[in-house]
PDB file of N, CA and C in Angstrom:
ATOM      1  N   UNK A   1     -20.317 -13.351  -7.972  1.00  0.00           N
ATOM      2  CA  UNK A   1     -19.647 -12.937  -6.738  1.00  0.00           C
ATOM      3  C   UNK A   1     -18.135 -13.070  -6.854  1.00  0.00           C
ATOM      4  N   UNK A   2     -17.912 -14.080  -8.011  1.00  0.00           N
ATOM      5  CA  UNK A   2     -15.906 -14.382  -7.489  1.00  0.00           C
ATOM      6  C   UNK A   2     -15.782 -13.162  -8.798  1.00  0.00           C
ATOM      7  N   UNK A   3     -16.503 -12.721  -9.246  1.00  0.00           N
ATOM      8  CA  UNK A   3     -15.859 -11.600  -9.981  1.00  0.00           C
ATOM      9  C   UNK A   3     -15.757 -10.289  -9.078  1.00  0.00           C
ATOM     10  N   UNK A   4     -16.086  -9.716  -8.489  1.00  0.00           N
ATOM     11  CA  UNK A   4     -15.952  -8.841  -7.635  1.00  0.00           C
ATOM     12  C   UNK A   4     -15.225  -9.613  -6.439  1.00  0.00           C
ATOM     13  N   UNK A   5     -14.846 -10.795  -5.924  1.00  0.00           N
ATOM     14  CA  UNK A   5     -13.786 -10.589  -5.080  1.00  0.00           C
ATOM     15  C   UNK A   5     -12.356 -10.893  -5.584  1.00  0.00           C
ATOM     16  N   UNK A   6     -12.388 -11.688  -6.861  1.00  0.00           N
ATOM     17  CA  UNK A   6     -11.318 -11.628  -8.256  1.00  0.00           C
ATOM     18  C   UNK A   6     -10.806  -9.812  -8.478  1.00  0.00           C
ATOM     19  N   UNK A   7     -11.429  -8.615  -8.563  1.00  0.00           N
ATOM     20  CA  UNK A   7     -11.106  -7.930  -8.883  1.00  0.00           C
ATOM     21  C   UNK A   7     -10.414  -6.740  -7.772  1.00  0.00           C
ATOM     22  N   UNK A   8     -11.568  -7.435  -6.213  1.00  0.00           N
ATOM     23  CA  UNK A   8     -10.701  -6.835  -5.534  1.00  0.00           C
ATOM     24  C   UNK A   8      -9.237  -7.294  -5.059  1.00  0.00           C
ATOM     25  N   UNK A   9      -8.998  -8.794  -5.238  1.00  0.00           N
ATOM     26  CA  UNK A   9      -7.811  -8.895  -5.387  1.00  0.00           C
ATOM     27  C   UNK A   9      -6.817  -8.444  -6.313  1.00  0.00           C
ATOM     28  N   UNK A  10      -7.227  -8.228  -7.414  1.00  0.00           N
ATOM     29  CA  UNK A  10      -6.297  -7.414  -8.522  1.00  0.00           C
ATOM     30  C   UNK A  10      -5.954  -6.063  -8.052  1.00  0.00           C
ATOM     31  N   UNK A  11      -7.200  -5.186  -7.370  1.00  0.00           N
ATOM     32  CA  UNK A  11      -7.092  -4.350  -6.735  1.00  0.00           C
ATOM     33  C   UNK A  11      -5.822  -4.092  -5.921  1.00  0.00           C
ATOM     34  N   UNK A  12      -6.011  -5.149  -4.963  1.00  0.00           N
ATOM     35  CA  UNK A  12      -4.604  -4.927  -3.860  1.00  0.00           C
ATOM     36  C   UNK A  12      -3.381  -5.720  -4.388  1.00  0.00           C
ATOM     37  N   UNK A  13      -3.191  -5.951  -5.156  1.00  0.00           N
ATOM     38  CA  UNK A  13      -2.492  -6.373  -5.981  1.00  0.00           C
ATOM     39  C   UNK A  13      -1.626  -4.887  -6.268  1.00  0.00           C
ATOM     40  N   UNK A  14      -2.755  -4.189  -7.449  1.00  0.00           N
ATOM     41  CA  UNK A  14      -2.155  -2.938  -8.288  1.00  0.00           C
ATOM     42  C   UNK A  14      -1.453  -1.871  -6.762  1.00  0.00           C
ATOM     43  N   UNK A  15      -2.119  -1.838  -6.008  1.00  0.00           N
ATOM     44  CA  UNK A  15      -1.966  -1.220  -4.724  1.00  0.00           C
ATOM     45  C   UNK A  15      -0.750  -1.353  -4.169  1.00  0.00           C
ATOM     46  N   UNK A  16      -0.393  -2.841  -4.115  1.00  0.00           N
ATOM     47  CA  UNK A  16       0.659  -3.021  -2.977  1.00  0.00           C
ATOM     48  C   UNK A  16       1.938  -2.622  -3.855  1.00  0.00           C
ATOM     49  N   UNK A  17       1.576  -2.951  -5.075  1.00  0.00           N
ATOM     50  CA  UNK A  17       2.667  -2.109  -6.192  1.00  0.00           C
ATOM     51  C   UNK A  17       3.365  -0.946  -6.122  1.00  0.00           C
ATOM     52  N   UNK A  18       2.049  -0.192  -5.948  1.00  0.00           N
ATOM     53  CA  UNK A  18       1.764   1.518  -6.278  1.00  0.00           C
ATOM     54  C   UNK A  18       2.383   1.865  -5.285  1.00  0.00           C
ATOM     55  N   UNK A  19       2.800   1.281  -3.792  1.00  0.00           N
ATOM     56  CA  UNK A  19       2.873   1.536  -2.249  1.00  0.00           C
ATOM     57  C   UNK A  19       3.550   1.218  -2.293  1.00  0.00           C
ATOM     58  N   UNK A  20       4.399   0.414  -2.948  1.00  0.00           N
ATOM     59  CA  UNK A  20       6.170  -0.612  -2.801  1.00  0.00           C
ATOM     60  C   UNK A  20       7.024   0.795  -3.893  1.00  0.00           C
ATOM     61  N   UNK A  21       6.393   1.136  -4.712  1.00  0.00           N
ATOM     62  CA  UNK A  21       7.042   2.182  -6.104  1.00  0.00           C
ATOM     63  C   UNK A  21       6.911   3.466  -5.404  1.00  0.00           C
ATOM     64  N   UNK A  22       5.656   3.882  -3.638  1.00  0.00           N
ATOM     65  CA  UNK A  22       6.194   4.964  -3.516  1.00  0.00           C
ATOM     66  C   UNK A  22       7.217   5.122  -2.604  1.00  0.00           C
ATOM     67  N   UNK A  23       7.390   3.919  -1.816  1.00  0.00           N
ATOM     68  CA  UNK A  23       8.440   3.466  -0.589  1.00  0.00           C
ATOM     69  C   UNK A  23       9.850   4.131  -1.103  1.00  0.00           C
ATOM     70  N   UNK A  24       9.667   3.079  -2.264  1.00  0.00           N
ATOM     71  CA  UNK A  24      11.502   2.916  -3.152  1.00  0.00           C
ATOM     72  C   UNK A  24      11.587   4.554  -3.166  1.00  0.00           C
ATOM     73  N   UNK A  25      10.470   5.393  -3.973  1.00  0.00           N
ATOM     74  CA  UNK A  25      10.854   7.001  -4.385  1.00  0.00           C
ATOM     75  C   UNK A  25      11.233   7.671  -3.065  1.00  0.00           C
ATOM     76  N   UNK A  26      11.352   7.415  -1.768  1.00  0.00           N
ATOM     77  CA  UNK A  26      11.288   8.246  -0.733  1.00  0.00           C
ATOM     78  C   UNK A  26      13.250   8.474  -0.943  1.00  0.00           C
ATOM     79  N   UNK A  27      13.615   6.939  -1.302  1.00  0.00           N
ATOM     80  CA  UNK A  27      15.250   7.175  -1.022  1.00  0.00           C
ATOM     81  C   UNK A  27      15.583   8.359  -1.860  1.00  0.00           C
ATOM     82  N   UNK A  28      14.534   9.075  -3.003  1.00  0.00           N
ATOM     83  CA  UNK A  28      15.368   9.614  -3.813  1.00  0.00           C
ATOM     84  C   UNK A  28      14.797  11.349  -3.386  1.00  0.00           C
ATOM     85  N   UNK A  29      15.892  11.927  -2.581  1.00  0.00           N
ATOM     86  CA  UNK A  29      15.203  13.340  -2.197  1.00  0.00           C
ATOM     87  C   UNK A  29      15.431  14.164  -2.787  1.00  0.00           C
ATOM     88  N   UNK A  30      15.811  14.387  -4.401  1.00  0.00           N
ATOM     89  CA  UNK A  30      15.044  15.455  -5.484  1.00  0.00           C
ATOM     90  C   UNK A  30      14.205  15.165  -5.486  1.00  0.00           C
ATOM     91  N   UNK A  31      13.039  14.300  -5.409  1.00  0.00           N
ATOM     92  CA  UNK A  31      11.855  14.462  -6.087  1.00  0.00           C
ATOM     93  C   UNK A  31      10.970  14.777  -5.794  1.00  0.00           C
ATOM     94  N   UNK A  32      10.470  16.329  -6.125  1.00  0.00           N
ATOM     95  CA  UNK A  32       9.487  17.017  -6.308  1.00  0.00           C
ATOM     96  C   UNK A  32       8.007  16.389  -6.048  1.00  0.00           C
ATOM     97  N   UNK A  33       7.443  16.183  -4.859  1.00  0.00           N
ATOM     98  CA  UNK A  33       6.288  15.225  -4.743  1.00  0.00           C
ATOM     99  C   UNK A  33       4.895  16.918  -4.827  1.00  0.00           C
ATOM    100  N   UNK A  34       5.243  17.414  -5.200  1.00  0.00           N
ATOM    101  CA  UNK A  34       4.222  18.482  -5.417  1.00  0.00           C
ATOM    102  C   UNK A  34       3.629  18.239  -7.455  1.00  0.00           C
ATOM    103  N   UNK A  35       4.640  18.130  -7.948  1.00  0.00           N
ATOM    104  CA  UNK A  35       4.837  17.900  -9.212  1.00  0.00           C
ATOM    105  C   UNK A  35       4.172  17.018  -9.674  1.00  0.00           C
ATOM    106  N   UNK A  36       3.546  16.445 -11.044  1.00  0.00           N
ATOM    107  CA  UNK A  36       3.240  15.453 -11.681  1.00  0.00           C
ATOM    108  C   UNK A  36       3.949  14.235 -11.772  1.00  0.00           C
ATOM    109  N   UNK A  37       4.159  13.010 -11.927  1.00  0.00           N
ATOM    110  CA  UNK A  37       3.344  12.165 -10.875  1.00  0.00           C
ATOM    111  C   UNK A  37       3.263  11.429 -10.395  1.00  0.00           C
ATOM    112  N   UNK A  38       4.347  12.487  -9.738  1.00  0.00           N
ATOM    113  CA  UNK A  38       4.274  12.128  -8.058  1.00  0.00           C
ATOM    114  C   UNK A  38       3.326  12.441  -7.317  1.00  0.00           C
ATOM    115  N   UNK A  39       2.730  13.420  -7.775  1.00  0.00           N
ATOM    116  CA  UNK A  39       1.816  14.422  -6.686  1.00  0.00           C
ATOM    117  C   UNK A  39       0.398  12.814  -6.348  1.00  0.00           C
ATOM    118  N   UNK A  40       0.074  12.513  -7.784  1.00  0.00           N
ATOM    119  CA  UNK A  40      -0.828  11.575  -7.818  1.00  0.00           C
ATOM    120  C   UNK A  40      -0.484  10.614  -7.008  1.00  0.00           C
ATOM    121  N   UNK A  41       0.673   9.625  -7.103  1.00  0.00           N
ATOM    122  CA  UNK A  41       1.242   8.586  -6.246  1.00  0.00           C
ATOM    123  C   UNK A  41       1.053   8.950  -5.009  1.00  0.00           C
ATOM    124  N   UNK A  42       1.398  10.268  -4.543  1.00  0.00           N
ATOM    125  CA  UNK A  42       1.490  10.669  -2.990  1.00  0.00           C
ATOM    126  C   UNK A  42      -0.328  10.957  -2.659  1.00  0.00           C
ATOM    127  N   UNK A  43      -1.179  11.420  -3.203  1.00  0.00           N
ATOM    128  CA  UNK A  43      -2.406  11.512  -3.173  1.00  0.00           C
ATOM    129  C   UNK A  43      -2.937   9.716  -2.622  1.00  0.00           C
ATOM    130  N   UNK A  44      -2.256   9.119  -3.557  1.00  0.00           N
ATOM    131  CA  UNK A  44      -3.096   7.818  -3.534  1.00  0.00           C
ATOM    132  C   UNK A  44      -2.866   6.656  -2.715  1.00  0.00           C
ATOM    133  N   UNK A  45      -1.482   6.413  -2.162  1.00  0.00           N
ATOM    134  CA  UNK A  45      -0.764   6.118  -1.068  1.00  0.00           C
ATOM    135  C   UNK A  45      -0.849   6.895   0.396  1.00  0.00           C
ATOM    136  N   UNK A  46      -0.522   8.076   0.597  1.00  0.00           N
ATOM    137  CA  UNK A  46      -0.025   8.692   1.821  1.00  0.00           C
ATOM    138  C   UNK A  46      -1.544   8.388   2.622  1.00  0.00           C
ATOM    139  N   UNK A  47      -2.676   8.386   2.613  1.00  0.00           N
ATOM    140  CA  UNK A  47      -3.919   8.281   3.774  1.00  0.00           C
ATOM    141  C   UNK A  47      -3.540   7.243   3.882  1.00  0.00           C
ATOM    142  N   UNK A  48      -2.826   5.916   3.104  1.00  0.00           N
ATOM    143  CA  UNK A  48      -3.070   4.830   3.951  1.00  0.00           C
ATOM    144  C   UNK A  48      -1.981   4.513   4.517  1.00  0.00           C
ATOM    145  N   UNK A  49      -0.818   4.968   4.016  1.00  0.00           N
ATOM    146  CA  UNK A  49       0.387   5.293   4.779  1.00  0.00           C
ATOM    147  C   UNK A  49       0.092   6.061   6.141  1.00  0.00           C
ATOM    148  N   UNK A  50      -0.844   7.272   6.225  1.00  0.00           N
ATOM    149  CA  UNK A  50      -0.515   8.104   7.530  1.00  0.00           C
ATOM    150  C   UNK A  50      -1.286   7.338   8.385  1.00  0.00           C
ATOM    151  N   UNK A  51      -1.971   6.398   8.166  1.00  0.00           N
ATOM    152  CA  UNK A  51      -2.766   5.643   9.052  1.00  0.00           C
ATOM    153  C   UNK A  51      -2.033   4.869   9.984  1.00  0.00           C
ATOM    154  N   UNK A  52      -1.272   4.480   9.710  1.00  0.00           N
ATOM    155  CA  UNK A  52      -0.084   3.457   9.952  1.00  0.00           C
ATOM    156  C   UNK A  52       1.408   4.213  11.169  1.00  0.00           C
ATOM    157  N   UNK A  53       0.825   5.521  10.033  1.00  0.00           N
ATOM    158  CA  UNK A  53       2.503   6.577  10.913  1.00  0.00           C
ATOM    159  C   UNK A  53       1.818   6.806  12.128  1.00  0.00           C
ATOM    160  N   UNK A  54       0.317   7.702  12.256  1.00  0.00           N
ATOM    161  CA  UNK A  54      -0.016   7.664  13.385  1.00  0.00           C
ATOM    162  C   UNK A  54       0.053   6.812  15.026  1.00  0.00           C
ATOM    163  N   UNK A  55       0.280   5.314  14.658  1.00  0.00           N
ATOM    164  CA  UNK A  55       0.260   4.897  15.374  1.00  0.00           C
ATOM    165  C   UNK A  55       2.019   3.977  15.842  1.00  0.00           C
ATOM    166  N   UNK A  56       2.455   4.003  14.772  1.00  0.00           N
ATOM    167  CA  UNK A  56       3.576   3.309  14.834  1.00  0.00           C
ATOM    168  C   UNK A  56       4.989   4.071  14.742  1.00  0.00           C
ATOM    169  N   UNK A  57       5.574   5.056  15.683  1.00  0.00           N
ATOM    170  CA  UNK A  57       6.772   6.215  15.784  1.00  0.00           C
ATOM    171  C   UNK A  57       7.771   5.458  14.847  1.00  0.00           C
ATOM    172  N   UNK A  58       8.468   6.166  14.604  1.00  0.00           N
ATOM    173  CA  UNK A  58       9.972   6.241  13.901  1.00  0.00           C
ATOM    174  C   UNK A  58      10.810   5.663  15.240  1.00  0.00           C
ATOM    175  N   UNK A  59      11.284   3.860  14.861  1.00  0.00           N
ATOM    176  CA  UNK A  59      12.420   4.006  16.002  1.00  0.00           C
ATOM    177  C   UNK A  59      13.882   4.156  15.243  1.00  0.00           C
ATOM    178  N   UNK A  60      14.695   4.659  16.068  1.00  0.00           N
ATOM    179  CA  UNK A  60      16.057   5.098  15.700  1.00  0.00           C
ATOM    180  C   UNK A  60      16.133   6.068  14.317  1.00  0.00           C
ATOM    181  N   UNK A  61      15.124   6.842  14.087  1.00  0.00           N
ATOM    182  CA  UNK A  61      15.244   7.361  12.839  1.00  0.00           C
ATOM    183  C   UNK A  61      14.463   6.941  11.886  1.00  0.00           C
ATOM    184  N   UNK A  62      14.116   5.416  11.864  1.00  0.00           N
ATOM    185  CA  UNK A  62      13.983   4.758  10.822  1.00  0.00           C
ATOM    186  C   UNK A  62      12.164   4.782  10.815  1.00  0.00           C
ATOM    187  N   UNK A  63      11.186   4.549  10.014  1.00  0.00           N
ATOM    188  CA  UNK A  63       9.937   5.061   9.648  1.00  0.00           C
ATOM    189  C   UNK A  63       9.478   2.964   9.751  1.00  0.00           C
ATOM    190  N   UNK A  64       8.932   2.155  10.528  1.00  0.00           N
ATOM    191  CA  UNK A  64       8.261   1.004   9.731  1.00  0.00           C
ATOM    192  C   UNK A  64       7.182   0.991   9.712  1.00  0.00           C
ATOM    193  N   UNK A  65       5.973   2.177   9.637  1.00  0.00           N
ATOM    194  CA  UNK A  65       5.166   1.945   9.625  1.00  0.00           C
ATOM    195  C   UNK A  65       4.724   1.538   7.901  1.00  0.00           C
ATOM    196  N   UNK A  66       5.501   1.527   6.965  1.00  0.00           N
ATOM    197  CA  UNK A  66       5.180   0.812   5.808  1.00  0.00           C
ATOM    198  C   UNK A  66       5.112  -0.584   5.626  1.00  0.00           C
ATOM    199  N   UNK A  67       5.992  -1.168   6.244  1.00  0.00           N
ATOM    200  CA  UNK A  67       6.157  -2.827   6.360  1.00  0.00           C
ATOM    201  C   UNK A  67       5.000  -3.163   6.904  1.00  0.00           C
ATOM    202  N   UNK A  68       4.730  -2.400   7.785  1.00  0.00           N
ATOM    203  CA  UNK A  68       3.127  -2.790   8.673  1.00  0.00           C
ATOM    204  C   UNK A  68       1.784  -3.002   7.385  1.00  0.00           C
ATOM    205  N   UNK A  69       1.912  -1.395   7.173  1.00  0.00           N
ATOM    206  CA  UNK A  69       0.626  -1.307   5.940  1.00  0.00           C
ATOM    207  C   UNK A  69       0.812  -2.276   4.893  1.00  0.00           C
ATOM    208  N   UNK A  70       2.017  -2.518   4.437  1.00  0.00           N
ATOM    209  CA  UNK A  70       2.320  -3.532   3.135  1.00  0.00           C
ATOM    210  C   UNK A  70       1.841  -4.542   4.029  1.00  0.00           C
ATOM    211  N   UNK A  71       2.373  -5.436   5.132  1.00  0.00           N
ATOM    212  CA  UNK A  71       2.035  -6.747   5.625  1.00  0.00           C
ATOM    213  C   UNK A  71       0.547  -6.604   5.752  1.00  0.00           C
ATOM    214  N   UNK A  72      -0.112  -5.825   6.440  1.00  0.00           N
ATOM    215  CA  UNK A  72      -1.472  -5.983   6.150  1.00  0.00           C
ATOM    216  C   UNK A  72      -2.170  -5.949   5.055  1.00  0.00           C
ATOM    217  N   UNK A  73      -1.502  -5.322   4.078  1.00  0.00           N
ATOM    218  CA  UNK A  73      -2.652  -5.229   2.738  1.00  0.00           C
ATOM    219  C   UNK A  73      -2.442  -7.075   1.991  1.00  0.00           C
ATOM    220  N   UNK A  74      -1.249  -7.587   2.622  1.00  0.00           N
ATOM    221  CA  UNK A  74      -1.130  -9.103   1.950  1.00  0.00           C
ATOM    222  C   UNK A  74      -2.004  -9.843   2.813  1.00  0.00           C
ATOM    223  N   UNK A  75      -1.969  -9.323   3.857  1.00  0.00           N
ATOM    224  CA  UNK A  75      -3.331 -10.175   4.510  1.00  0.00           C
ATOM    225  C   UNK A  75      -4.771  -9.813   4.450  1.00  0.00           C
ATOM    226  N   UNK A  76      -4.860  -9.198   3.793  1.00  0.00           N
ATOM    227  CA  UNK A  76      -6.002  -8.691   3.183  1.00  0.00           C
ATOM    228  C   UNK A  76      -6.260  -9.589   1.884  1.00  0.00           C
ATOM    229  N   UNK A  77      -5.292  -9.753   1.093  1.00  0.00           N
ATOM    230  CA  UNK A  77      -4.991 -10.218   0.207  1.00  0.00           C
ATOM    231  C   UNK A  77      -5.828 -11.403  -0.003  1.00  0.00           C
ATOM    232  N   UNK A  78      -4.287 -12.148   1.229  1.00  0.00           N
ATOM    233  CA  UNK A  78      -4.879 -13.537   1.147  1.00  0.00           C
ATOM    234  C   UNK A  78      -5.915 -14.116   2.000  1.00  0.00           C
ATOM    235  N   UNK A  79      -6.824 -13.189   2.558  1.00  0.00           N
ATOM    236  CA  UNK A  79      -7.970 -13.486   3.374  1.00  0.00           C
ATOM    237  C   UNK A  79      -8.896 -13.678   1.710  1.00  0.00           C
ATOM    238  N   UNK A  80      -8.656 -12.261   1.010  1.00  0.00           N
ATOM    239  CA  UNK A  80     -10.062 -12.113  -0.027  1.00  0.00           C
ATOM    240  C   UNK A  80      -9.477 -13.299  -1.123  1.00  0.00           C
ATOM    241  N   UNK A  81      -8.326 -13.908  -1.437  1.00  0.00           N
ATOM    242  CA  UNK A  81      -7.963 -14.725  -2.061  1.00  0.00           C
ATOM    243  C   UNK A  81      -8.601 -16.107  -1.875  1.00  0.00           C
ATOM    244  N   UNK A  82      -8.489 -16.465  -0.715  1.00  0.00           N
ATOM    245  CA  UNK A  82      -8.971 -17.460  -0.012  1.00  0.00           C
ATOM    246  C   UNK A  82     -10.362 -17.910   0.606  1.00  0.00           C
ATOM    247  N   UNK A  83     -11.329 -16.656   0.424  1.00  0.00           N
ATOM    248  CA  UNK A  83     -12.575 -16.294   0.103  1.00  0.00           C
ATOM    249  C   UNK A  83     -13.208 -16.821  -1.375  1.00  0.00           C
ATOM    250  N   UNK A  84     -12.247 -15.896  -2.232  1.00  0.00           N
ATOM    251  CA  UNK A  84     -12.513 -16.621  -3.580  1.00  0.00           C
ATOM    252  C   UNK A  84     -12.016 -17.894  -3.831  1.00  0.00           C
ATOM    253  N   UNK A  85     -11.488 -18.637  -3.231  1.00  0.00           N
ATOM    254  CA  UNK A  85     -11.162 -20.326  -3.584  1.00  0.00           C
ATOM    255  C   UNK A  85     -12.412 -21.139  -2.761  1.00  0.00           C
ATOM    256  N   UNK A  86     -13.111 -20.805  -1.593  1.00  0.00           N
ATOM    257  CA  UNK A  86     -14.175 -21.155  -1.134  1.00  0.00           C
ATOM    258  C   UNK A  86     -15.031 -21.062  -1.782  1.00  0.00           C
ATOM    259  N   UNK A  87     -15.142 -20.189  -2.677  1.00  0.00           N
ATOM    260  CA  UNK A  87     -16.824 -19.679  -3.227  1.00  0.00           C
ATOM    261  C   UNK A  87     -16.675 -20.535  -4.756  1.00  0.00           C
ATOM    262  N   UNK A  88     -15.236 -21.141  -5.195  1.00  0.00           N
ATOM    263  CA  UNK A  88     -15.544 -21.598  -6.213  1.00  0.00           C
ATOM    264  C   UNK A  88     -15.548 -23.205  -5.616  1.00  0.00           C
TER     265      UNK A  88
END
């Protein structure tokens, strides 16, 4: 069992990465998110990003519904982290 909740922590681990690396790319507006791969990054991020936009508007311009999704995926984190320190 702590191997499968060991891996889903690696999981959100690789994730919160992948979601912090597509944040940073937004400052940069050449980049072609139709293109290779980006296209993938934006595939694999944006549903759980738009989950977040839906509910949380742009104030003053500014977008936080990422800080939201990032803060929750660490509490996700350290819920399944802390799961696996119980079970051992």
């Amino acid at each position: 069992m702590d191997v499968i909740v060991n891996s889903f922590v690696n999981f959100l681990q690789i994730y919160s990465y992948i979601l912090i690396g597509r944040i940073l790319l937004t400052w940069f507006p050449n980049i072609d998110w139709f293109q290779q791969p980006w296209a993938t990054i934006s595939q694999l991020t944006d549903p759980y990003l738009d989950i977040f936009r839906r509910f949380i508007p742009p104030l003053a311009g500014i977008d936080f519904s990422p800080i939201v999704a990032i803060l929750l995926l660490n509490v996700a984190q350290a819920v399944a982290q802390s799961a696996l320190g119980a079970l051992v």
